[in-house]
N, C-alpha and C. Protein backbone atom coordinates (compact mmCIF):
# COMPACT_ATOMS: atom_id res chain seq x y z
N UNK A 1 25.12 6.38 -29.72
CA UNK A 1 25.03 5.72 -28.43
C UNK A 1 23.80 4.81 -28.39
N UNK A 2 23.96 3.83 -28.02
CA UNK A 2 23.15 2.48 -27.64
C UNK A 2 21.78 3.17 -26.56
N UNK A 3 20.96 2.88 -26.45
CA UNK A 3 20.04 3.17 -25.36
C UNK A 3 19.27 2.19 -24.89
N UNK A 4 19.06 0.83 -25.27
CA UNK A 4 19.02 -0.40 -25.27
C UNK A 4 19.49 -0.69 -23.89
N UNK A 5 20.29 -0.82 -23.47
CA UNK A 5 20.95 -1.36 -22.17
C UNK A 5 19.46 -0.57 -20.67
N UNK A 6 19.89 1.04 -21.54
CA UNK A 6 18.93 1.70 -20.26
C UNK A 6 17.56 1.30 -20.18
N UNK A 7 16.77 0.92 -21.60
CA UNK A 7 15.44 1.45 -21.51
C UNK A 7 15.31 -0.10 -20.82
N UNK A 8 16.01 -1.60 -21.07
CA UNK A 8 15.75 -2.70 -20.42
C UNK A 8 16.05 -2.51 -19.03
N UNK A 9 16.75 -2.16 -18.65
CA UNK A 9 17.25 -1.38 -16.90
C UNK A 9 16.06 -0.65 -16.40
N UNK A 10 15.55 -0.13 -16.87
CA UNK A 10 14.27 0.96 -16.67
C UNK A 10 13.04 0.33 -16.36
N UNK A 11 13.11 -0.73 -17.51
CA UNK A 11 11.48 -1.25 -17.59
C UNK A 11 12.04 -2.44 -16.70
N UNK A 12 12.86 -3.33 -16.08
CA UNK A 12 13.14 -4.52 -15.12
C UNK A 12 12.78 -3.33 -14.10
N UNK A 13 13.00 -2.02 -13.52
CA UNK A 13 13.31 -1.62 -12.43
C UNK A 13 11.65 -1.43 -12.26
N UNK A 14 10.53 -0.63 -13.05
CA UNK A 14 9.52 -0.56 -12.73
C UNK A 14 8.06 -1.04 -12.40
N UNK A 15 8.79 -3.06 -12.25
CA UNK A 15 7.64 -3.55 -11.40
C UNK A 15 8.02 -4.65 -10.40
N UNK A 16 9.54 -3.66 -9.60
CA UNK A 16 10.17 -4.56 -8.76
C UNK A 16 9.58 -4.33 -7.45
N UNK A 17 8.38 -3.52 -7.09
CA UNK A 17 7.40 -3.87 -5.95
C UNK A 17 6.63 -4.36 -6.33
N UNK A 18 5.65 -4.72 -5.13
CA UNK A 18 4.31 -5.79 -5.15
C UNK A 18 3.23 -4.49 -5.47
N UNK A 19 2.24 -4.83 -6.03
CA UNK A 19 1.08 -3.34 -6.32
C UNK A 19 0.66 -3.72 -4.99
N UNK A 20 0.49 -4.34 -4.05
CA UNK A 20 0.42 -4.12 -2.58
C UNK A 20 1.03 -3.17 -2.06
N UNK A 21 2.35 -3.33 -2.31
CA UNK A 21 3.28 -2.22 -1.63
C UNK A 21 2.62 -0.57 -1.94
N UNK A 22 2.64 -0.55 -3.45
CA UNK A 22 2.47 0.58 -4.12
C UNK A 22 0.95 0.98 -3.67
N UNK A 23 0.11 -0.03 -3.21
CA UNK A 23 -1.44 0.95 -2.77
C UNK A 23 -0.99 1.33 -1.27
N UNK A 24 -0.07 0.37 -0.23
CA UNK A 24 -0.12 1.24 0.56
C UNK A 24 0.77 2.80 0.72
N UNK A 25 1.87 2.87 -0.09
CA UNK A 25 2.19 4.28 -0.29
C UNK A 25 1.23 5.26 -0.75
N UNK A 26 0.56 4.56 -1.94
CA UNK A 26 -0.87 5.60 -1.89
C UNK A 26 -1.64 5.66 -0.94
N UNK A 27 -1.95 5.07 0.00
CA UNK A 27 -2.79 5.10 1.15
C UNK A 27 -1.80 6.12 2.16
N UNK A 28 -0.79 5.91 2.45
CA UNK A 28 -0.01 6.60 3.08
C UNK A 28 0.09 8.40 2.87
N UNK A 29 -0.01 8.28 1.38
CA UNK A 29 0.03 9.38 0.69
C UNK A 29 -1.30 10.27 0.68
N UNK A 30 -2.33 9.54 0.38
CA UNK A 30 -3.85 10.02 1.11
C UNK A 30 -3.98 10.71 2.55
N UNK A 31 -3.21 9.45 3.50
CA UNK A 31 -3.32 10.59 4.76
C UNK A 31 -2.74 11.42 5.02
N UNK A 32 -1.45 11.36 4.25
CA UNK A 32 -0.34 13.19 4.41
C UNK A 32 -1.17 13.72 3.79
N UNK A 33 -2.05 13.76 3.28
CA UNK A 33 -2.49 15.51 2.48
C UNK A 33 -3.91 15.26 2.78
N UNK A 34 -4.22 14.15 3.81
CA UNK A 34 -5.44 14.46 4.55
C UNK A 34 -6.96 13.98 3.39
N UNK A 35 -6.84 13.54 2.56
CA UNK A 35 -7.46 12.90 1.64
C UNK A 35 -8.41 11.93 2.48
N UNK A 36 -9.38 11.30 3.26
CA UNK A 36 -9.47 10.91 4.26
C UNK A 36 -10.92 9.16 3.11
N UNK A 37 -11.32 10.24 2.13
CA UNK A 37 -11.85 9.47 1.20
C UNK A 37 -11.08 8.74 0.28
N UNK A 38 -9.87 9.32 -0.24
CA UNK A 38 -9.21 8.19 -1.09
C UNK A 38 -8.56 7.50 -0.38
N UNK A 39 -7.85 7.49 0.97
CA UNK A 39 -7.71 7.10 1.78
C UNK A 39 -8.22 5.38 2.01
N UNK A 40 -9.59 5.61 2.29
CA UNK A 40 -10.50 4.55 2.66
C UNK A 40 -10.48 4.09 1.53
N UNK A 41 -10.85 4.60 0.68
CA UNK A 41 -10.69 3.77 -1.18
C UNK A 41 -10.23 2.58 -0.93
N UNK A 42 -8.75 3.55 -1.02
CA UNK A 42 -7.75 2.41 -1.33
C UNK A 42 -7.35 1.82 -0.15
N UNK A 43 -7.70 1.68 0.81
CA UNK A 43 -7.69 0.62 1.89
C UNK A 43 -8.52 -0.43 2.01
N UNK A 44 -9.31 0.19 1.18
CA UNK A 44 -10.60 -0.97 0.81
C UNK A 44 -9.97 -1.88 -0.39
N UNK A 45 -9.48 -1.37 -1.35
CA UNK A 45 -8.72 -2.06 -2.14
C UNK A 45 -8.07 -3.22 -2.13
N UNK A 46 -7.18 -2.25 -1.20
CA UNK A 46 -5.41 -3.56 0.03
C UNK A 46 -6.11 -4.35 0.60
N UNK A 47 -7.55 -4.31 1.47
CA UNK A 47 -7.80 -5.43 2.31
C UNK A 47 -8.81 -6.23 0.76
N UNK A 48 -9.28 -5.80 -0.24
CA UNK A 48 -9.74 -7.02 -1.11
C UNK A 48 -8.23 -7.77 -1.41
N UNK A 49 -7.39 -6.97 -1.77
CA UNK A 49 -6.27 -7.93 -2.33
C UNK A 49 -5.38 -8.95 -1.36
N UNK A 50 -5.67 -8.14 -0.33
CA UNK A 50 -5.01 -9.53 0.75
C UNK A 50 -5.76 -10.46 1.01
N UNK A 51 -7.20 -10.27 0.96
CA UNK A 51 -8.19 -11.51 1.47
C UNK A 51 -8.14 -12.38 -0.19
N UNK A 52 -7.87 -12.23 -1.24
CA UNK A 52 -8.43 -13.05 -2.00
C UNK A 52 -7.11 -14.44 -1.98
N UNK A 53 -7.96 -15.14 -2.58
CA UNK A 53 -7.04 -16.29 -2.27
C UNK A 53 -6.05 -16.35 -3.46
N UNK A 54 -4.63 -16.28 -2.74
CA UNK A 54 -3.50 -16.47 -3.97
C UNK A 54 -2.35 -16.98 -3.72
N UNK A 55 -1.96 -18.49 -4.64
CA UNK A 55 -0.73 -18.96 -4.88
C UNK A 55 0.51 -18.33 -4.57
N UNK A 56 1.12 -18.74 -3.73
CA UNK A 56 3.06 -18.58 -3.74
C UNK A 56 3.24 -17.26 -2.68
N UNK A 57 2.09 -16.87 -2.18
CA UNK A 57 1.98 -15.94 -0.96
C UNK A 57 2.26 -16.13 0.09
N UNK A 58 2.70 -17.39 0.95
CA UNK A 58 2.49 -17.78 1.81
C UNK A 58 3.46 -17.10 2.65
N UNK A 59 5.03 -17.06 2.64
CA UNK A 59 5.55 -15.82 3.08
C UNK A 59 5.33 -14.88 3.32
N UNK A 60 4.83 -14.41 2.75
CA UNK A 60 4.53 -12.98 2.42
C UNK A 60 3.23 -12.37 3.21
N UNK A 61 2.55 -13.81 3.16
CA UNK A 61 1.14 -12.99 3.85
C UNK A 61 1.10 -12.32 4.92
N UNK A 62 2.07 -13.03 6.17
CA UNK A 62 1.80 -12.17 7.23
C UNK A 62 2.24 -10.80 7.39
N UNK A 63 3.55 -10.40 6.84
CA UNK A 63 3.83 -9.59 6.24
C UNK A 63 2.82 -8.18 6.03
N UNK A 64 2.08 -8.83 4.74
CA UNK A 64 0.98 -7.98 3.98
C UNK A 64 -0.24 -7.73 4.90
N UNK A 65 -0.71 -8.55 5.48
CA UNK A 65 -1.85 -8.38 6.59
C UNK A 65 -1.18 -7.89 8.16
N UNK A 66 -0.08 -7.85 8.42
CA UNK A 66 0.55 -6.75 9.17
C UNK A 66 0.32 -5.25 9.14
N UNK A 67 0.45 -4.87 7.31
CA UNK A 67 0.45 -3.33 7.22
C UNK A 67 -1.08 -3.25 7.06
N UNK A 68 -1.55 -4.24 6.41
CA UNK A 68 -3.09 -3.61 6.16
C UNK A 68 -3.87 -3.64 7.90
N UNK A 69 -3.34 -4.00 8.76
CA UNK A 69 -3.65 -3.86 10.02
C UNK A 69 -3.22 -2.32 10.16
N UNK A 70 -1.65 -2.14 10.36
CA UNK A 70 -1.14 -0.81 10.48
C UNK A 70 -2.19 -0.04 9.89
N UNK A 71 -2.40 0.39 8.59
CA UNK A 71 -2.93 1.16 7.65
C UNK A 71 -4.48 1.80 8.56
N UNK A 72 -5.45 0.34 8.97
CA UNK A 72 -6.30 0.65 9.42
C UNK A 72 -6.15 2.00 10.77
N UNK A 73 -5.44 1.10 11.41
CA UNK A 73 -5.32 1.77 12.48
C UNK A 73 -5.19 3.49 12.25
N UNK A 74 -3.95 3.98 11.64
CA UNK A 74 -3.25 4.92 10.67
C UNK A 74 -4.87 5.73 10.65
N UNK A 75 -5.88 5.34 9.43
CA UNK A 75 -7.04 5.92 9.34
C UNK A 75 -7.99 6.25 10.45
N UNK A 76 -8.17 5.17 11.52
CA UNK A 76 -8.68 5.38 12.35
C UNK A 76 -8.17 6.32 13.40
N UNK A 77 -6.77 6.29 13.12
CA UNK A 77 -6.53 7.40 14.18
C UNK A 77 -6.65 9.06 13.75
N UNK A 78 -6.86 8.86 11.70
CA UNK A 78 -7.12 10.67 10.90
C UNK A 78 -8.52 10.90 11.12
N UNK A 79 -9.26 9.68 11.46
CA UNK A 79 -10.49 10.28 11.86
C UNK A 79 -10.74 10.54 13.26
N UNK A 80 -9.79 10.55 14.53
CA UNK A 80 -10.47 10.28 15.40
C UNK A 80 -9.12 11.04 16.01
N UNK A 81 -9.00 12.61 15.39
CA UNK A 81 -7.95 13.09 16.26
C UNK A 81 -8.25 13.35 17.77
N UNK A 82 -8.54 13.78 18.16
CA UNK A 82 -9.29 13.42 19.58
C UNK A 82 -8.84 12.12 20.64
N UNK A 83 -8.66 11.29 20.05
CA UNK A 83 -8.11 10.15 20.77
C UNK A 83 -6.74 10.25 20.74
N UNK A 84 -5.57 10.85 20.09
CA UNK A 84 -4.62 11.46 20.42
C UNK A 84 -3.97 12.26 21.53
N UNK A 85 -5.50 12.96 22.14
CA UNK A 85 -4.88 14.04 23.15
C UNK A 85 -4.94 13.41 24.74
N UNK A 86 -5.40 12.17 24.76
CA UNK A 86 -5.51 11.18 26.06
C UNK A 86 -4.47 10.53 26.39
């Protein structure tokens, strides 16, 4: 049997998100298990990669600076359970 067909299927399939996408699932993933430092890490990360200046983004940007808005917020609200109960 051929395996050729799969392993090219495999490797096209594993960089069909943006590594934008993929830090904010890690960021996402930081605050389900309460990680509150890698968290910020990698939010610090997402907002270098959205601010730097880059070609063929232009779609996309508002988009991307949408969630890295969300995201903030997201953190600010794991630190600040308290503002929840108002």
């Amino acid at each position: 049997m051929n395996e050729q067909p799969i392993r090219l299927h495999v490797a096209s399939q594993r960089y069909t998100r943006r590594l934008s996408d993929k830090m904010l699932i890690a960021f996402h993933q930081a605050c389900d298990q309460g990680d509150v430092e890698v968290a910020r890490c990698l939010l610090d990360v997402l907002a270098y990669m959205v601010h730097r200046p880059l070609a063929g983004l232009e779609g996309r940007e508002r988009r991307i600076k949408e969630s890295l808005v969300a995201a903030y917020e997201r953190l600010w609200q794991l630190l600040h359970p308290e503002a929840r109960e108002c």
